[in-house]
Protein backbone atom coordinates (compact mmCIF):
# COMPACT_ATOMS: atom_id res chain seq x y z
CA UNK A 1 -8.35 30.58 -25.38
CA UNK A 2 -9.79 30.33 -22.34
CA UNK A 3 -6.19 30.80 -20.47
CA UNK A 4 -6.16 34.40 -22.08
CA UNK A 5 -9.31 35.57 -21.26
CA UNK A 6 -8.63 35.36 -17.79
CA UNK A 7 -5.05 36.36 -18.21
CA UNK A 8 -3.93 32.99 -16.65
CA UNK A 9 0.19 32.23 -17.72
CA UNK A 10 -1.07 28.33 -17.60
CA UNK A 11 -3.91 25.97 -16.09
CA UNK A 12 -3.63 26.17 -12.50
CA UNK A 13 -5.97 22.76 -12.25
CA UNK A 14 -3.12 20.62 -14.15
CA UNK A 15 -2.24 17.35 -12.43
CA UNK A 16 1.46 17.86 -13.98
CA UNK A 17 2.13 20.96 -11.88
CA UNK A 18 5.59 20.68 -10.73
CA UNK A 19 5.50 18.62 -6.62
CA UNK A 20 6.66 21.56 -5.15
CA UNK A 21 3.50 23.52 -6.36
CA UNK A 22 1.23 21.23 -4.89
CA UNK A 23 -1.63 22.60 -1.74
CA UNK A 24 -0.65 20.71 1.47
CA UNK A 25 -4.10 20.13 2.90
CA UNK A 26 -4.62 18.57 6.35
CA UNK A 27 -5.31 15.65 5.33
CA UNK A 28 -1.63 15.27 3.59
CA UNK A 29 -0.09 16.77 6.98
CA UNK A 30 -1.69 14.12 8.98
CA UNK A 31 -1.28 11.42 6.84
CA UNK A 32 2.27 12.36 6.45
CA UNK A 33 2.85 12.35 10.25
CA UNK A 34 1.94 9.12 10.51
CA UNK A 35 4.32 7.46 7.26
CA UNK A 36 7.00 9.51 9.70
CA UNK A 37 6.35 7.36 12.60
CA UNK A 38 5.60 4.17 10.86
CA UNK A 39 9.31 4.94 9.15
CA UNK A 40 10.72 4.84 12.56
CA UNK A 41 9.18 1.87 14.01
CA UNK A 42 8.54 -0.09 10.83
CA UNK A 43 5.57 -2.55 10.24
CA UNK A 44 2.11 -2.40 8.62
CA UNK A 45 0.26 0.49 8.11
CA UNK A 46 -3.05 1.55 6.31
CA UNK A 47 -4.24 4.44 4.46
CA UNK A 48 -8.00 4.94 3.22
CA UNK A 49 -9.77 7.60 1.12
CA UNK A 50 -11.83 8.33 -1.62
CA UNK A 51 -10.53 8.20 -4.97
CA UNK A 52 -9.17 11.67 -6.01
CA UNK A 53 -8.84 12.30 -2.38
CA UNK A 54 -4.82 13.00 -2.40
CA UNK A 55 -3.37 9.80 -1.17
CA UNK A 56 -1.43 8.95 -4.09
CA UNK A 57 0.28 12.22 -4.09
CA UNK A 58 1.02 11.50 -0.27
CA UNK A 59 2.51 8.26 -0.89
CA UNK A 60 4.90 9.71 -3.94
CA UNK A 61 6.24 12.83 -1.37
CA UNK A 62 6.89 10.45 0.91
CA UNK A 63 8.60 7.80 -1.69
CA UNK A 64 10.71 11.01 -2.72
CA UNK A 65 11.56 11.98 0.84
CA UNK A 66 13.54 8.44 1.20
CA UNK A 67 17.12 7.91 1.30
CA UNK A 68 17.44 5.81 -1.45
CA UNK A 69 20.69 4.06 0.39
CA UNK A 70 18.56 2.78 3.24
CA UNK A 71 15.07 2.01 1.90
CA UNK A 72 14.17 0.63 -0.70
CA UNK A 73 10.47 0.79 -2.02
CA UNK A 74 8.46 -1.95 -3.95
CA UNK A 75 5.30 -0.50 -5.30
CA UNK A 76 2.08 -2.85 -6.65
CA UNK A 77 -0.19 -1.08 -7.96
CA UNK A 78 -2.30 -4.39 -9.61
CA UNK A 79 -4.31 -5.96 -6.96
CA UNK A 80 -6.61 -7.73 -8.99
CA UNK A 81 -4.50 -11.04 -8.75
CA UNK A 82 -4.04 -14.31 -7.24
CA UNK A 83 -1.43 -15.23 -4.16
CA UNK A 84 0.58 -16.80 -6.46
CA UNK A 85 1.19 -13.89 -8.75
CA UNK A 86 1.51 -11.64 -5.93
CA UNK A 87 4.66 -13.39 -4.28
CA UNK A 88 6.07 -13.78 -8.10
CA UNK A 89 5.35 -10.07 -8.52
CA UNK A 90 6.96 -9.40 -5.21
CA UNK A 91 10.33 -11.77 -5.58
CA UNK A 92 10.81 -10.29 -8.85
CA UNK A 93 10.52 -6.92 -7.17
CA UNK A 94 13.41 -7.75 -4.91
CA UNK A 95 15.30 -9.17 -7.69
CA UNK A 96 14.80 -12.83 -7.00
CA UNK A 97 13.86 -15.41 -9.34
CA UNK A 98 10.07 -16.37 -8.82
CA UNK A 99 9.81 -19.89 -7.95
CA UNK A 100 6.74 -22.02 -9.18
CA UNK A 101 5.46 -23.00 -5.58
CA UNK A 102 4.06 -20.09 -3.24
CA UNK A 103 6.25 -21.53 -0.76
CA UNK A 104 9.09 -21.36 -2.05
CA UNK A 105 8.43 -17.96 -2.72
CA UNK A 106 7.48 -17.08 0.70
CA UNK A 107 10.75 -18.15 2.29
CA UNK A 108 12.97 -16.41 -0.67
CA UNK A 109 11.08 -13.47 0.08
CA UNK A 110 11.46 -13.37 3.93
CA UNK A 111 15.50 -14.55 3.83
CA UNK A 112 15.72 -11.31 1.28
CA UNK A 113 13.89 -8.94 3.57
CA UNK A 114 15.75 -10.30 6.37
CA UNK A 115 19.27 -9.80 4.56
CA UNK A 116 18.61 -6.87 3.23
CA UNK A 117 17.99 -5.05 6.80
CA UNK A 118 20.54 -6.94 8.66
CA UNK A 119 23.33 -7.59 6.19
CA UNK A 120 23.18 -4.17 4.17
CA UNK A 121 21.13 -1.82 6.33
CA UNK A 122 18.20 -1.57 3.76
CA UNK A 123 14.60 -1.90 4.75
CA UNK A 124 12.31 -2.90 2.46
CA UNK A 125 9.16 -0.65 2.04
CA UNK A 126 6.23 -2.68 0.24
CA UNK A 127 3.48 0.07 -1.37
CA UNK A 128 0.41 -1.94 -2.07
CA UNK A 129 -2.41 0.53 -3.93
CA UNK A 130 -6.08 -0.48 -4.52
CA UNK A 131 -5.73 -2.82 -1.61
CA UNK A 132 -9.58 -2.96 -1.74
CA UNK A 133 -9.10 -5.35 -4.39
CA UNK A 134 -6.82 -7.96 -2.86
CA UNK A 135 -8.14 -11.25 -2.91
CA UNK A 136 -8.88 -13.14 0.82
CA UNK A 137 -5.71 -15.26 0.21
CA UNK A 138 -3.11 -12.70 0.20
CA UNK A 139 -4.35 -10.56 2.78
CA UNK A 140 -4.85 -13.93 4.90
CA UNK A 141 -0.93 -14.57 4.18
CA UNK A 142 0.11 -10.93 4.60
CA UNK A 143 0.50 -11.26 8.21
CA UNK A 144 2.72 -14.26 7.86
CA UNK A 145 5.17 -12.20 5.48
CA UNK A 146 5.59 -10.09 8.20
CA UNK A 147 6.10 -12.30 10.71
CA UNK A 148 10.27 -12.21 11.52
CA UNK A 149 11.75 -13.73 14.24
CA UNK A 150 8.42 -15.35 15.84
CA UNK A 151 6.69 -12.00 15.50
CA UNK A 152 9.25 -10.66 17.65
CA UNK A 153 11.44 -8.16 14.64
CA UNK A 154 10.01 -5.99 12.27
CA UNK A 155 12.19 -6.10 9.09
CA UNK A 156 10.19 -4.47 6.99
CA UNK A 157 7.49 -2.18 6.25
CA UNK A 158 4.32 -2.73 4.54
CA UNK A 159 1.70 -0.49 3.39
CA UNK A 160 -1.81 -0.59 2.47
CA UNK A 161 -3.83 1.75 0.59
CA UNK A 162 -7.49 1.42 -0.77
CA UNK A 163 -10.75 3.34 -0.62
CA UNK A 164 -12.40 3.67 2.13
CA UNK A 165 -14.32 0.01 1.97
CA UNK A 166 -10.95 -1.77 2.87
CA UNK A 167 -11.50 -0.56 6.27
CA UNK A 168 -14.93 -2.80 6.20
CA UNK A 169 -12.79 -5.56 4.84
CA UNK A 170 -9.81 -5.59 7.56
CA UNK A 171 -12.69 -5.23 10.31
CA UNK A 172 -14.01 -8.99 8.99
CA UNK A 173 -13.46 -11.71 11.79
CA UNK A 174 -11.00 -13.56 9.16
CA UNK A 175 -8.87 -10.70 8.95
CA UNK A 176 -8.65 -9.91 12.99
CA UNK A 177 -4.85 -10.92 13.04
CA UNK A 178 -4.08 -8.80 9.79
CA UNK A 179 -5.80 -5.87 11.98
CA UNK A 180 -4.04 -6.24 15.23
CA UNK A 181 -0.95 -5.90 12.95
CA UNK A 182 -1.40 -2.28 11.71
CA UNK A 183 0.38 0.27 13.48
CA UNK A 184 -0.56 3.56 11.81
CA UNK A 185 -3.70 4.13 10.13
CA UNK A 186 -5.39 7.29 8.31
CA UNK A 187 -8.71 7.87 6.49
CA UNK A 188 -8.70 10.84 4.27
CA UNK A 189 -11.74 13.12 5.34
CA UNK A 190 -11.34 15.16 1.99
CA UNK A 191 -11.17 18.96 2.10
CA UNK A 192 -13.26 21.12 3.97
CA UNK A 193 -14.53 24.39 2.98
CA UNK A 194 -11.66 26.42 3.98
CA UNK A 195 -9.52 24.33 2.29
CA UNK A 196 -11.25 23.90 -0.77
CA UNK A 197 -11.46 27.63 -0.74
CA UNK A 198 -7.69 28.50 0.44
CA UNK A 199 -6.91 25.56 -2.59
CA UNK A 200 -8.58 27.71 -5.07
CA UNK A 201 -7.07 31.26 -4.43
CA UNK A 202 -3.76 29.74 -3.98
CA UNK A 203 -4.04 28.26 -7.59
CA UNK A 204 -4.89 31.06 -9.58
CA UNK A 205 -2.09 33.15 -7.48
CA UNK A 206 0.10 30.32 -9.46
CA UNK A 207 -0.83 31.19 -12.51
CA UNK A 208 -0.47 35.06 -12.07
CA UNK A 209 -3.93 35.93 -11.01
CA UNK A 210 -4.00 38.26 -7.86
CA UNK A 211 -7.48 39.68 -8.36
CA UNK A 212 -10.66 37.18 -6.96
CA UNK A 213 -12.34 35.41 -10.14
CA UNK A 214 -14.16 33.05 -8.02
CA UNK A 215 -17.25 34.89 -6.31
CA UNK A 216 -17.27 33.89 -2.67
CA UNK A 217 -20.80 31.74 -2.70
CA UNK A 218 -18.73 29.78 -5.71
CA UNK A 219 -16.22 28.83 -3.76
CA UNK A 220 -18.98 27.65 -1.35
CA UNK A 221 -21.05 25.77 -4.35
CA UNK A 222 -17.62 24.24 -5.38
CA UNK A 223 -16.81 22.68 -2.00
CA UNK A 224 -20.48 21.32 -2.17
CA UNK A 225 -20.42 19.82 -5.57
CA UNK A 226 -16.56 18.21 -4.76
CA UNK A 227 -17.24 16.51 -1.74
CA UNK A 228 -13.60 17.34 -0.52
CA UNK A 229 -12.28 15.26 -4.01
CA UNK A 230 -8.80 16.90 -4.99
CA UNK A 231 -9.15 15.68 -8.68
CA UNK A 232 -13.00 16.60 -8.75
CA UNK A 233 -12.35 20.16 -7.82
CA UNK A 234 -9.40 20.32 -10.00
CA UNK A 235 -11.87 18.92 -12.82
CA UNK A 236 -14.62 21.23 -11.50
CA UNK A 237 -12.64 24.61 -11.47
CA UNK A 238 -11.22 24.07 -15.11
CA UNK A 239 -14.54 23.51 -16.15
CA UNK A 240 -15.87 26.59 -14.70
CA UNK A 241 -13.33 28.81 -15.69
CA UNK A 242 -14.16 27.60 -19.37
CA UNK A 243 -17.74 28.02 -19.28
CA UNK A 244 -17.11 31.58 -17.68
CA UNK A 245 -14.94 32.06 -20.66
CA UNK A 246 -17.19 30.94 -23.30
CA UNK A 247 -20.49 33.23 -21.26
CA UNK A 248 -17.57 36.38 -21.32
CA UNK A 249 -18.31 36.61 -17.89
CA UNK A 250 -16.21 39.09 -15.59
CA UNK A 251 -16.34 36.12 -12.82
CA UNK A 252 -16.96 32.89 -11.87
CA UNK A 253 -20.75 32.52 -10.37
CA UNK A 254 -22.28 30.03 -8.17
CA UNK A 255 -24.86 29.61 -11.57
CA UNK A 256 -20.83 28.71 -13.44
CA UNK A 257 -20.22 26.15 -11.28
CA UNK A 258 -23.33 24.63 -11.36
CA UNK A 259 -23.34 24.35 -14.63
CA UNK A 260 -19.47 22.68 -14.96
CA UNK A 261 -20.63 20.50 -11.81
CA UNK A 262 -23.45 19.27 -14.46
CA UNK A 263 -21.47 19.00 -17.57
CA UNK A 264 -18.91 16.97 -15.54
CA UNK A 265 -21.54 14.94 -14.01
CA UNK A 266 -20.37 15.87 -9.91
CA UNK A 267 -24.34 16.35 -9.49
């Protein structure tokens, strides 16, 4: 209902717009630049953010922008788990058999990494999300895993994304060698106000809206009530657009968003 009263074709706000539809913010430019390089010279890098901030659409562009003959990408998503069911998760990513000692794991994994890149040309590209949430142990042994050739090769590449309190956690003393590891690293700052703005015209444009619908000091009071969160604006816009729909109002107000930043709880 709400879609016809603004003469909208579809909800510009979906998550399951098509990739190519998708606002390339800073953020996703810089953070992008940076998987480029870390492509090139391989090893461990880190990206941080808020949640909702847009790294997990980052991380799928760049998955997608791979040629599938000469990477090949392992992604964990489940972090809340002990070292021993990480290697098994990871051998059985690479198509080994997971071994009962973390060992023996450990050395399957490295001769596959290594074999892979030197026999066949494939490098291995570990995605670990939530990263936040590793326990001590595995980030203690992540380090090792990278470790070819005395720590004088990089096979491999590994990846590390988490909010913004895994920073905190790599700066601890225990994880100093982890640290000196990372070769590219990123923090999300979220969108600004021209963005958030610029995101919100360019949406209803999608959808076959040319005319304004969102009053300029809304746009403003949206950025506000976000905090530079992709999903909460996405969450806050819909929301606004249906209250303005249900109030038969000719736009959206700063007074609209307020109120869909209060039913959504962003306040």
């Amino acid at each position: 209902m709400y879609r016809a009263y603004w003469g909208m074709e579809f909800n510009p706000f979906d998550k399951t717009l098509s990739e190519k539809q998708y606002f390339k913010s800073e953020d996703f430019r810089e953070a992008t630049k940076r998987l480029e390089h870390l492509k090139n010279i391989k090893g461990i890098g880190l990206l941080t953010g808020e949640p909702g901030s847009g790294k997990t659409y980052t991380l799928r562009t760049f998955i997608h922008s791979l040629n599938p003959t000469i990477y090949r990408v392992i992604y964990l998503p489940m972090t809340t788990i002990s070292p021993n069911e990480f290697y098994r998760d990871l051998a059985r990513g690479l198509g080994l058999e997971a071994a009962y000692r973390k060992i023996d794991n450990f050395r399957n994994i490295q001769e596959r990494i290594r074999k892979m890149y030197q026999d066949q040309q494939v490098t291995l590209i570990t995605i670990i999300d939530e990263a936040q949430y590793l326990n001590r142990g595995i980030l203690a042994d992540l380090k090792l895993l990278m470790n070819f050739e005395m720590d004088s090769r990089n096979y491999a590449i590994l990846l590390l994304a988490g909010q913004p309190v895994l920073n905190n956690i790599l700066s601890m003393q225990i994880h100093e060698a982890l640290k000196q590891r990372i070769v590219i690293n990123y923090t999300y700052r979220g969108m600004d106000n021209g963005e958030v703005k610029e995101y919100i015209r360019n949406r209803m444009k999608l959808c076959g809206i040319s005319q304004p619908v969102f009053e300029e000091n809304a746009l403003e009071a949206a950025h506000g009530c976000c905090g530079g969160s992709v999903r909460k604006l996405n969450s806050l816009a819909h929301k606004a657009l249906m209250i303005g729909c249900e109030q038969k109002a000719s736009s959206i107000t700063t007074e609209i968003i307020m109120d869909a930043a209060s039913e959504i709880e962003l306040l």
